[in-house]
Protein backbone atom coordinates (compact mmCIF):
# COMPACT_ATOMS: atom_id res chain seq x y z
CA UNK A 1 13.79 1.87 -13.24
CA UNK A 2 14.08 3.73 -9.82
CA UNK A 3 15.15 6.94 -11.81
CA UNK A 4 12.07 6.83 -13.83
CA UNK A 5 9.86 6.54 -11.06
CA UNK A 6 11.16 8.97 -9.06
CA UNK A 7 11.04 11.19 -12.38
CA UNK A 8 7.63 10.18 -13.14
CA UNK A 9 5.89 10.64 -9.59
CA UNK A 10 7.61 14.42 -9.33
CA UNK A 11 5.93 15.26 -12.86
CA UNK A 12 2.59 14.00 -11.89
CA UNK A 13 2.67 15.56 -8.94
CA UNK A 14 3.74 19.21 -9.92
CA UNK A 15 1.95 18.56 -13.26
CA UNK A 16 -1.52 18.60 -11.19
CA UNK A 17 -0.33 21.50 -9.37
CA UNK A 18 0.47 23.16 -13.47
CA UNK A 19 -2.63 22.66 -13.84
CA UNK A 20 -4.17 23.68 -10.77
CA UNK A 21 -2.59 27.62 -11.92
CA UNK A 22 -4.37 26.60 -15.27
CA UNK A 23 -7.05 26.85 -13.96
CA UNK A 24 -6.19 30.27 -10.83
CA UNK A 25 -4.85 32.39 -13.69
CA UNK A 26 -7.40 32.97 -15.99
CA UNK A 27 -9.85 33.27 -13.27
CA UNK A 28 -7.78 36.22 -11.35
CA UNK A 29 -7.04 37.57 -14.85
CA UNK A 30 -10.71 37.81 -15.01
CA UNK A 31 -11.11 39.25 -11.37
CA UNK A 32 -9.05 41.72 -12.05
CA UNK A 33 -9.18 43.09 -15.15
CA UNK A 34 -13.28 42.11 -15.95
CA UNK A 35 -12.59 41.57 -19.61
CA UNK A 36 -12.59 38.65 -21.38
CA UNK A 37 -10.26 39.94 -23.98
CA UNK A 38 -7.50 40.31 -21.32
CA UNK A 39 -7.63 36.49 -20.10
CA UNK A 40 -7.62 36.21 -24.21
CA UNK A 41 -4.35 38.14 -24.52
CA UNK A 42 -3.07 36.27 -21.40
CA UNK A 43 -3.36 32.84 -23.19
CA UNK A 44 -1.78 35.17 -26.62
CA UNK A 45 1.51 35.81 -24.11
CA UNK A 46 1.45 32.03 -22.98
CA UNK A 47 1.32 31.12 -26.48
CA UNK A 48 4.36 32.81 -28.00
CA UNK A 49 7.30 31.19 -25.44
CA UNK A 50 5.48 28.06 -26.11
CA UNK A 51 5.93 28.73 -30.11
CA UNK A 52 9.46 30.55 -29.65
CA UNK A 53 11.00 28.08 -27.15
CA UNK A 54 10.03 24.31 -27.64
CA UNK A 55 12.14 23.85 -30.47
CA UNK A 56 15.18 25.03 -29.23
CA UNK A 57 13.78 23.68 -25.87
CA UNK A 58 14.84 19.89 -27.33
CA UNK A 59 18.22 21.21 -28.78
CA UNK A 60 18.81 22.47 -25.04
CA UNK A 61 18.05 19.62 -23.88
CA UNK A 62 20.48 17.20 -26.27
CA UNK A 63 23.42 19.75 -25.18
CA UNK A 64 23.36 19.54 -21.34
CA UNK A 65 22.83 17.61 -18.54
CA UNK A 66 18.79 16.92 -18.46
CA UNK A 67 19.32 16.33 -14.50
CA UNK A 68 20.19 20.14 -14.13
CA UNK A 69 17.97 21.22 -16.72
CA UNK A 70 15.11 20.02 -14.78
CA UNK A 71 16.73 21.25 -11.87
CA UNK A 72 16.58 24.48 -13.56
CA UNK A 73 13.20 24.18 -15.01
CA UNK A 74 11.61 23.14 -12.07
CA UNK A 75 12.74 25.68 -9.83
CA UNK A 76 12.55 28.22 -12.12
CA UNK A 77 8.35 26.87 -12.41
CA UNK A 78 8.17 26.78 -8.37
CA UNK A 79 9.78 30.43 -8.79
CA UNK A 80 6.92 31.69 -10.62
CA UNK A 81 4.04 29.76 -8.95
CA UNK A 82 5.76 31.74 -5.88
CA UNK A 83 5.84 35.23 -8.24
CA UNK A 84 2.10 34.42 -8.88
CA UNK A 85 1.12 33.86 -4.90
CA UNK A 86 2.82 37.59 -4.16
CA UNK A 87 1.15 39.15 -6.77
CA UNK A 88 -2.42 37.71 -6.01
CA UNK A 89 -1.04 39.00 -2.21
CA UNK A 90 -0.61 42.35 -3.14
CA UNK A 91 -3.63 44.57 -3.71
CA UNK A 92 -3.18 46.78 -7.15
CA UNK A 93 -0.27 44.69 -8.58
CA UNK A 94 0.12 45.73 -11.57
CA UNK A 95 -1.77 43.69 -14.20
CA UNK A 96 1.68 43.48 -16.78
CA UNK A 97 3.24 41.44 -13.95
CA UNK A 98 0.94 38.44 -14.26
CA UNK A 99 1.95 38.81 -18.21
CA UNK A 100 5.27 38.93 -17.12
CA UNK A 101 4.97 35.73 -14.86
CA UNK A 102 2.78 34.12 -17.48
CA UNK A 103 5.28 34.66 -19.91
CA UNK A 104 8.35 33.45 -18.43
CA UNK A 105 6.57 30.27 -17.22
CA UNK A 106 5.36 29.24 -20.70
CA UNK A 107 8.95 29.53 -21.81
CA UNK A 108 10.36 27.75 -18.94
CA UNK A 109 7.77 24.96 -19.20
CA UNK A 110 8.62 24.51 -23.29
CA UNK A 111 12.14 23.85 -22.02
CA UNK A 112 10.86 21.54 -19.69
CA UNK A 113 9.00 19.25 -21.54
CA UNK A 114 11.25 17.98 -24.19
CA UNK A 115 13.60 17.57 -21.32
CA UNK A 116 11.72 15.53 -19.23
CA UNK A 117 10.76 13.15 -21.96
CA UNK A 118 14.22 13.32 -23.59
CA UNK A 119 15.34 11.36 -20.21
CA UNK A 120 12.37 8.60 -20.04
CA UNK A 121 14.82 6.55 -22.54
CA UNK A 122 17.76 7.00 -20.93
CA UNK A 123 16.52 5.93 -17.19
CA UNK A 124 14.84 2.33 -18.49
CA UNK A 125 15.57 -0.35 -20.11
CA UNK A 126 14.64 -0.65 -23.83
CA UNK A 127 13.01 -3.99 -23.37
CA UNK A 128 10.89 -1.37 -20.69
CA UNK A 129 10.45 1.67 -22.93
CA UNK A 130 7.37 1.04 -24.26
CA UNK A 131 5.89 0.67 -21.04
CA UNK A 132 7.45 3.70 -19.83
CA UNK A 133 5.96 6.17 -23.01
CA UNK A 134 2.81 4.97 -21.76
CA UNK A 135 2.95 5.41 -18.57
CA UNK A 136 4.04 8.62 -19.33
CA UNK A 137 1.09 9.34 -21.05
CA UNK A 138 -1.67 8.35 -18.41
CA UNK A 139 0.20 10.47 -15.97
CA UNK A 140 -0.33 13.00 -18.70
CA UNK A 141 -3.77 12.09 -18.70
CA UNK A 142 -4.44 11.85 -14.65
CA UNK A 143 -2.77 15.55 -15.00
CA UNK A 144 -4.91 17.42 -17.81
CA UNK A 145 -8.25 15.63 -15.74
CA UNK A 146 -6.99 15.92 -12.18
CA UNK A 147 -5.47 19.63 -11.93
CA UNK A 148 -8.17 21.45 -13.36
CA UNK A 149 -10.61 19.87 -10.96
CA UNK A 150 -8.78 20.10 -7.84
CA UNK A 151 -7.81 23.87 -9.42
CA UNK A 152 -11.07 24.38 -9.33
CA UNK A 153 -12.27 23.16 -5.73
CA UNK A 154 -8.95 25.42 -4.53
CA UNK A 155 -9.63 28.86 -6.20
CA UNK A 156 -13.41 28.02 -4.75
CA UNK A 157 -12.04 27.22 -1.16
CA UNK A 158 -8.78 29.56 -1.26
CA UNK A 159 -8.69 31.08 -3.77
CA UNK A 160 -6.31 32.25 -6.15
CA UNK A 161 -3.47 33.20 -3.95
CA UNK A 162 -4.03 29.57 -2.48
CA UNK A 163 -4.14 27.65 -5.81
CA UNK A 164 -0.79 29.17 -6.57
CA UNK A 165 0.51 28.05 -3.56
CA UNK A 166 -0.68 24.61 -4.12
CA UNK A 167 1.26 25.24 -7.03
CA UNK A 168 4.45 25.92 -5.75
CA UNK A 169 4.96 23.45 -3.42
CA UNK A 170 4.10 20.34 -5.66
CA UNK A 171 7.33 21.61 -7.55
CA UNK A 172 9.07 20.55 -4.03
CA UNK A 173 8.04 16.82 -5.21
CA UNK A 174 9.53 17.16 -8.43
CA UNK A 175 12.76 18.91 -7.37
CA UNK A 176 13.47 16.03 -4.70
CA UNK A 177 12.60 13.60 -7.28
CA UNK A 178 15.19 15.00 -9.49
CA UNK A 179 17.83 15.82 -6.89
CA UNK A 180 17.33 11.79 -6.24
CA UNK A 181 18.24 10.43 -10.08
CA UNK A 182 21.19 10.18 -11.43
CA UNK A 183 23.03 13.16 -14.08
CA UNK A 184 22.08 12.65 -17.10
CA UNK A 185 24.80 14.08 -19.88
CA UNK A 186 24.35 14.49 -22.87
C-alpha cells in the first residue's frame, strides 16, 4: 500500500508537469517556426514512438524489473524536459532538435506507461485493486485537467523555457518516489 502511494503521488506529480510541456511545445513550435503545419508535423513525430513503442513497451516491461524501468523512464523524461529548457535557452537552435527531443520523449513515455500500470497490481492487495485502478484513473484525470492549465499560466508568466523547467523537476518527485518502493522483477 505504501509502494503504491509513493508510485502514485510521483506520477501525478510529474504527470502535471507532462502536461505542462503539452502544453510549452506546441506553443514554441509555433514561436518559432510560425506555421501551423510544423506544430502539425511535431504532433506526426510524437505520434509514431507512441505507435512503434507501446506494444513492445508492455513486453519490456513483463521482462525486467519495472522499479528500474521507471528509473529509466523517468530520468530519461526529466532528461528531455532538461534537453527542451537548453534548447528554448539557446537562440537559433535548430528547429530538428525539438523533433529530436519530441521524438525520443514519446518513445520513452510509451515505455513508461505500461510500466507504471503493470506495477499497480503487484504493490496492493487484490482485495485493494479495484480501488487502486481507480485511483489511478482520477490521478489521470487531475493530470489531463490540471497540467494544461497550470502549462498555460507558466508559458504566460515564464514562458517556455520556464514550463520546461517546471517540467523537469516534477520528474525529481517521481524518481524519489520510485527510488523509495521496492524492485519489482519480473
Amino acid at each position: 500500500d505504501r509502494d503504491f502511494r509513493l508510485l502514485w503521488s510521483g506520477q501525478v506529480i510529474s504527470g502535471v508537469g507532462r502536461q505542462v510541456t503539452v502544453v510549452a511545445l506546441p506553443y514554441q513550435h509555433y514561436l518559432l517556426t510560425g506555421q501551423s503545419l510544423a506544430v502539425g508535423l511535431l504532433a506526426l513525430v510524437q505520434l509514431v514512438p507512441i505507435l512503434v513503442f507501446a506494444l513492445g513497451g508492455g513486453a519490456v516491461a513483463d521482462a525486467v524489473d519495472r522499479r528500474r524501468l521507471l528509473l529509466l523512464t523517468q530520468s530519461g523524461l526529466m532528461a528531455t524536459s532538461l534537453a527542451l529548457v537548453a534548447l528554448a535557452l539557446t537562440p537559433g537552435a535548430p528547429i530538428v532538435l525539438y523533433y529530436l527531443v519530441a521524438f525520443v520523449s514519446a518513445g520513452l513515455g510509451a515505455i513508461d506507461m505500461p510500466a507504471r500500470s503493470s506495477a499497480t497490481p503487484r504493490l496492493v492487495p487484490r482485495e485493494r485493486l479495484t480501488a487502486a485502478l481507480a485511483l489511478g484513473q482520477l490521478g489521470f484525470q487531475v493530470m489531463a485537467v490540471a497540467g494544461p492549465v497550470i502549462g498555460g499560466i507558466l508559458v504566460a508568466s515564464v514562458g517556455p523555457a520556464g514550463a520546461f523547467a517546471v517540467d523537469a523537476v516534477t520528474f525529481l518527485a517521481a524518481i524519489g518516489a520510485v527510488l523509495r518502493i521496492a524492485p519489482l522483477p519480473p
